[in-house]
Structures are given as structure tokens and as C-alpha cells.
N, C-alpha and C. Protein backbone atom coordinates (compact mmCIF):
# COMPACT_ATOMS: atom_id res chain seq x y z
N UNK A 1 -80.70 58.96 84.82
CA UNK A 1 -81.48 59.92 84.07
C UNK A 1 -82.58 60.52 84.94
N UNK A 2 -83.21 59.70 85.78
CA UNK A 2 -84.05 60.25 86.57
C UNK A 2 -83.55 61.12 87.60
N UNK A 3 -82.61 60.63 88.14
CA UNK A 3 -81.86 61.98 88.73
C UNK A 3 -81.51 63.31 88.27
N UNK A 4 -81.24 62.93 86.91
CA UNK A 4 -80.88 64.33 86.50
C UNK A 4 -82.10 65.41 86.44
N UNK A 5 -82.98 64.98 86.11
CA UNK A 5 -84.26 65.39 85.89
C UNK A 5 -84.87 65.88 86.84
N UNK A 6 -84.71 65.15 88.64
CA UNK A 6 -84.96 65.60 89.20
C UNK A 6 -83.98 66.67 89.88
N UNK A 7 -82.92 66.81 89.65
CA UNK A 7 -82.11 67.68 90.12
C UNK A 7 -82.68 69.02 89.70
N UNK A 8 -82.93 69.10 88.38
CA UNK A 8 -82.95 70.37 87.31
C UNK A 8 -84.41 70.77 87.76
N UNK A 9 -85.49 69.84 87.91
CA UNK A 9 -86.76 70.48 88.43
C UNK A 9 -86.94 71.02 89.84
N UNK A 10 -85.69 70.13 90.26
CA UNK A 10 -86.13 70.93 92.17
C UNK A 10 -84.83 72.41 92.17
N UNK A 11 -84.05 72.51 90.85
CA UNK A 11 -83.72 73.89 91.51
C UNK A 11 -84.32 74.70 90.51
N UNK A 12 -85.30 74.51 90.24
CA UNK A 12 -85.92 75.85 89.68
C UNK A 12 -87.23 75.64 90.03
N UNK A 13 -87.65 74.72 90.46
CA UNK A 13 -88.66 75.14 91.43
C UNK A 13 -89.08 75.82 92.96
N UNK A 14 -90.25 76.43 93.24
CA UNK A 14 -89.78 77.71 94.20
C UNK A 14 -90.28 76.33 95.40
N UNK A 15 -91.33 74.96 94.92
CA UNK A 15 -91.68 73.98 96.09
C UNK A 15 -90.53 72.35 95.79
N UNK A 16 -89.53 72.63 95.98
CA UNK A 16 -88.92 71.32 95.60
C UNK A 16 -89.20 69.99 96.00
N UNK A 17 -89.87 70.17 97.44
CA UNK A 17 -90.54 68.69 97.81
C UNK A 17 -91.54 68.15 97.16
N UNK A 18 -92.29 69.37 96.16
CA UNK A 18 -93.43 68.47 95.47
C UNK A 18 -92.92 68.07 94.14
N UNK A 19 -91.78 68.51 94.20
CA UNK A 19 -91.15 67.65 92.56
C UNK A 19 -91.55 65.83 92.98
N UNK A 20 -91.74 65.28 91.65
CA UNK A 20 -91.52 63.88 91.75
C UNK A 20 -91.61 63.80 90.43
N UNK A 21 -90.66 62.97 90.30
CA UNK A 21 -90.36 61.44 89.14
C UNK A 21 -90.53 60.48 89.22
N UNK A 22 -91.44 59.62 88.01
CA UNK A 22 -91.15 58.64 88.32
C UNK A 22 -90.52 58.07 86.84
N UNK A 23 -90.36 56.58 86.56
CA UNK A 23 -89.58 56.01 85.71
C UNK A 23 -90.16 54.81 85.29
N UNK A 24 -90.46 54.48 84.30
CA UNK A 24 -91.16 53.78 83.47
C UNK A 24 -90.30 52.97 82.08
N UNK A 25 -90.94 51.70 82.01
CA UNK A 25 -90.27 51.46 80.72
C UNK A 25 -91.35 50.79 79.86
N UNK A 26 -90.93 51.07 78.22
CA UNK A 26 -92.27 50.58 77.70
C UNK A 26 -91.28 49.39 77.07
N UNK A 27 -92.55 48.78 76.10
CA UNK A 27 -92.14 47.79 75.27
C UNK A 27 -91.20 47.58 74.73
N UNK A 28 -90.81 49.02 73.89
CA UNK A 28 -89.69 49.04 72.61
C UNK A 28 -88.31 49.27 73.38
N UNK A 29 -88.27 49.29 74.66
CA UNK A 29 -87.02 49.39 75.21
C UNK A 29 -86.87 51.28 75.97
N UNK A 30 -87.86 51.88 75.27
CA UNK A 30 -87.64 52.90 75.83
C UNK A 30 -88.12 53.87 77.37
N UNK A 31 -87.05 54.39 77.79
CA UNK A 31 -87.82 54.96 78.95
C UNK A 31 -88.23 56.13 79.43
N UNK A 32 -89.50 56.00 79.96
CA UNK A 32 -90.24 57.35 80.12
C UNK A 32 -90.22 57.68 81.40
N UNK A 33 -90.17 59.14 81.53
CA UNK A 33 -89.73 59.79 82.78
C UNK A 33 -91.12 60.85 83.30
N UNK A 34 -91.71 60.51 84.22
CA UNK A 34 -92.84 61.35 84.28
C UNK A 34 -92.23 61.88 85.41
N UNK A 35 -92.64 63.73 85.40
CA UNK A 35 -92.18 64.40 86.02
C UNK A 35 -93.54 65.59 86.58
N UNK A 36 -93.99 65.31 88.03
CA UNK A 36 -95.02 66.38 88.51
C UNK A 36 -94.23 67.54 89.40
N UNK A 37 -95.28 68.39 89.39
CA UNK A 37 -94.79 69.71 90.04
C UNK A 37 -96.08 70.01 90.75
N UNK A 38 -95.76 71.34 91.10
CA UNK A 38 -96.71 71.76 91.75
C UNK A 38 -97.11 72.67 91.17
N UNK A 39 -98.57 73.21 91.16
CA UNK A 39 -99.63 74.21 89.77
C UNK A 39 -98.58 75.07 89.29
N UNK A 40 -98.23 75.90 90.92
CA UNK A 40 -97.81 76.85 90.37
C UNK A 40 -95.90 77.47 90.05
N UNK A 41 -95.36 75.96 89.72
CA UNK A 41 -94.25 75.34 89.22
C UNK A 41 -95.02 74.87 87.77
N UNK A 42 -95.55 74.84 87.30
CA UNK A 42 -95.54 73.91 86.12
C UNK A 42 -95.55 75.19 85.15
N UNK A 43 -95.74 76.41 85.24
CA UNK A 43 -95.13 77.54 84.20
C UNK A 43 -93.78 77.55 84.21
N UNK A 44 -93.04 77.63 85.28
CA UNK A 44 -91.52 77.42 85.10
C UNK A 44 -90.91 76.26 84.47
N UNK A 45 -91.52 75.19 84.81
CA UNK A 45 -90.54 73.84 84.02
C UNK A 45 -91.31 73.97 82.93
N UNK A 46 -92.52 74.67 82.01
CA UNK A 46 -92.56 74.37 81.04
C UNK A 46 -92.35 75.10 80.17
N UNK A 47 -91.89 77.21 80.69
CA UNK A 47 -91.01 77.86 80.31
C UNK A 47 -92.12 78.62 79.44
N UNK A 48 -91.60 79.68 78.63
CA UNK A 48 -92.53 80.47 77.52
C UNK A 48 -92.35 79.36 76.65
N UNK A 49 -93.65 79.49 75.98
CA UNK A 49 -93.56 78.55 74.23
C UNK A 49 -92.84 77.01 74.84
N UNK A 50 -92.49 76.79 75.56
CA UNK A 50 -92.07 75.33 75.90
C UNK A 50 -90.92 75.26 75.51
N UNK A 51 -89.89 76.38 75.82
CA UNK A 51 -88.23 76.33 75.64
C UNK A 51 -87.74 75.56 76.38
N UNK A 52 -88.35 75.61 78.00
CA UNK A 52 -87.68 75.12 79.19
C UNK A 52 -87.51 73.30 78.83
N UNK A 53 -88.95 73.57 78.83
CA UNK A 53 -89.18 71.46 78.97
C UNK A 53 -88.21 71.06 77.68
N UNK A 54 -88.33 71.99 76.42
CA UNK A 54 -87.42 71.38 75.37
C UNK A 54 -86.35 70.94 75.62
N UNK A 55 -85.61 72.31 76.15
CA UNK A 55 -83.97 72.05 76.66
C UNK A 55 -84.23 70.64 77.27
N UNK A 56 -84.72 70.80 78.74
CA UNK A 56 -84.79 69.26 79.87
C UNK A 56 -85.18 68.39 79.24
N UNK A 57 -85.45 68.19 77.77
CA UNK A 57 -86.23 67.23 77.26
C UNK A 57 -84.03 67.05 76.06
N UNK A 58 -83.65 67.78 75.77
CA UNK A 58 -82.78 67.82 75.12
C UNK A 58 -81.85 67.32 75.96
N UNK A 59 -81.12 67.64 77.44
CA UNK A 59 -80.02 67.55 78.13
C UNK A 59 -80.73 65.68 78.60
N UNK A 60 -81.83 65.30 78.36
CA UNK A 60 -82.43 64.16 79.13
C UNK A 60 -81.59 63.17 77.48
N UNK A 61 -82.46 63.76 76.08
CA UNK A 61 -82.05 62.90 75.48
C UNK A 61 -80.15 62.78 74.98
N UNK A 62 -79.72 63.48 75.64
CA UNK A 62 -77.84 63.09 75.45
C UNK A 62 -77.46 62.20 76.73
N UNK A 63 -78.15 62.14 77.22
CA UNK A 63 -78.10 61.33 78.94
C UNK A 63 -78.21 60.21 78.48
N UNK A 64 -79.15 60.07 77.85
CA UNK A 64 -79.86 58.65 77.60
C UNK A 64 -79.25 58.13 76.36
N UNK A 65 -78.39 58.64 75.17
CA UNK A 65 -77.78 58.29 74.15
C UNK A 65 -76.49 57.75 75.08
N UNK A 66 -75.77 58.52 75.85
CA UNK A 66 -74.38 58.17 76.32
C UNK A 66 -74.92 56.41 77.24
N UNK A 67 -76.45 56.40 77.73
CA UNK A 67 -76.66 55.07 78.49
C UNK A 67 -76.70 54.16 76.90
N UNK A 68 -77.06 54.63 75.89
CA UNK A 68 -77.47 53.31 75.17
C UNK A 68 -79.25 52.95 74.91
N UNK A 69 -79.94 54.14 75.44
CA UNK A 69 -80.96 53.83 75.62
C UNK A 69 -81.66 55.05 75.39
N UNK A 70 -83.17 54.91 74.80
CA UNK A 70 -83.52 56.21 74.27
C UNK A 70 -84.74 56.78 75.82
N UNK A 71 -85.25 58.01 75.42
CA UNK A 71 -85.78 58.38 77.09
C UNK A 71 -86.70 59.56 76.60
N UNK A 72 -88.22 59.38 77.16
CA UNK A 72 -89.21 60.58 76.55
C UNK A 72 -89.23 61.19 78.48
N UNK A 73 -89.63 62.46 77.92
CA UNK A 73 -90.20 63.09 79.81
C UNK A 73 -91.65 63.36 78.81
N UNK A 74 -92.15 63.35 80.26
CA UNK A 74 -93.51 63.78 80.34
C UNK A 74 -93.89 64.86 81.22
N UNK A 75 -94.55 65.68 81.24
CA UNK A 75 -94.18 66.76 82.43
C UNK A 75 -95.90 66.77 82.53
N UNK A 76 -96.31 66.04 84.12
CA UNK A 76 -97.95 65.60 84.61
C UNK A 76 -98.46 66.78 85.26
């Protein structure tokens, strides 16, 4: 899952080396995906009105249903 995530942020970002993920798990079993950019990347991954991050937040949670396991992003 974290791969995928980072795949999708470094090609639409114009600085792909400053993409990073990282991967986290909490208590209840679930895992959180924190995802930074760079300033002036973080209008693109978070799209008008927050369509973009929705979708990546949508294609993240069918990823994580097919693992068995549920999955929030965070976009830092």
C-alpha cells in the first residue's frame, strides 16, 4: 500500500525525490500512511476541493480491503 501511494505521488509530482511515505500502525489494527511533498506539490496531491487526495485516499482504501486490513493517508 505504501508503494502504491508512493508511486501515484511521485508521478504527479513536478519534485519526486521529495515525495516520502511513511507507514504506521495504530492500535485497532489499522494503518496509516503519511505522505509529504514539497509546498509547492501539495496543491496537486490535494487537487481542487480535495478530489485528488479523495480518489488516492479511495484507490488506497480497495488496496487495503483486498490486504484484509483497513488504511487512512494523511497528506503532511
Amino acid at each position: 500500500m505504501k508503494e502504491l501511494v508512493e508511486y501515484i505521488a511521485k508521478s504527479m509530482a513536478s519534485q519526486p525525490d521529495a515525495v516520502k511515505v511513511t507507514e504506521e500502525t495504530d492500535g485497532e489494527g489499522r494503518v496509516i500512511l503519511k505522505l509529504e511533498v514539497s509546498a509547492e506539490d501539495k496543491g496537486r496531491v490535494i487537487g481542487r476541493q480535495g478530489r485528488v487526495a479523495q480518489s488516492i485516499r479511495v484507490l488506497l482504501r480497495v488496496a487495503a480491503i483486498k490486504k484484509g486490513t483497513r488504511a487512512v493517508l494523511e497528506i503532511v
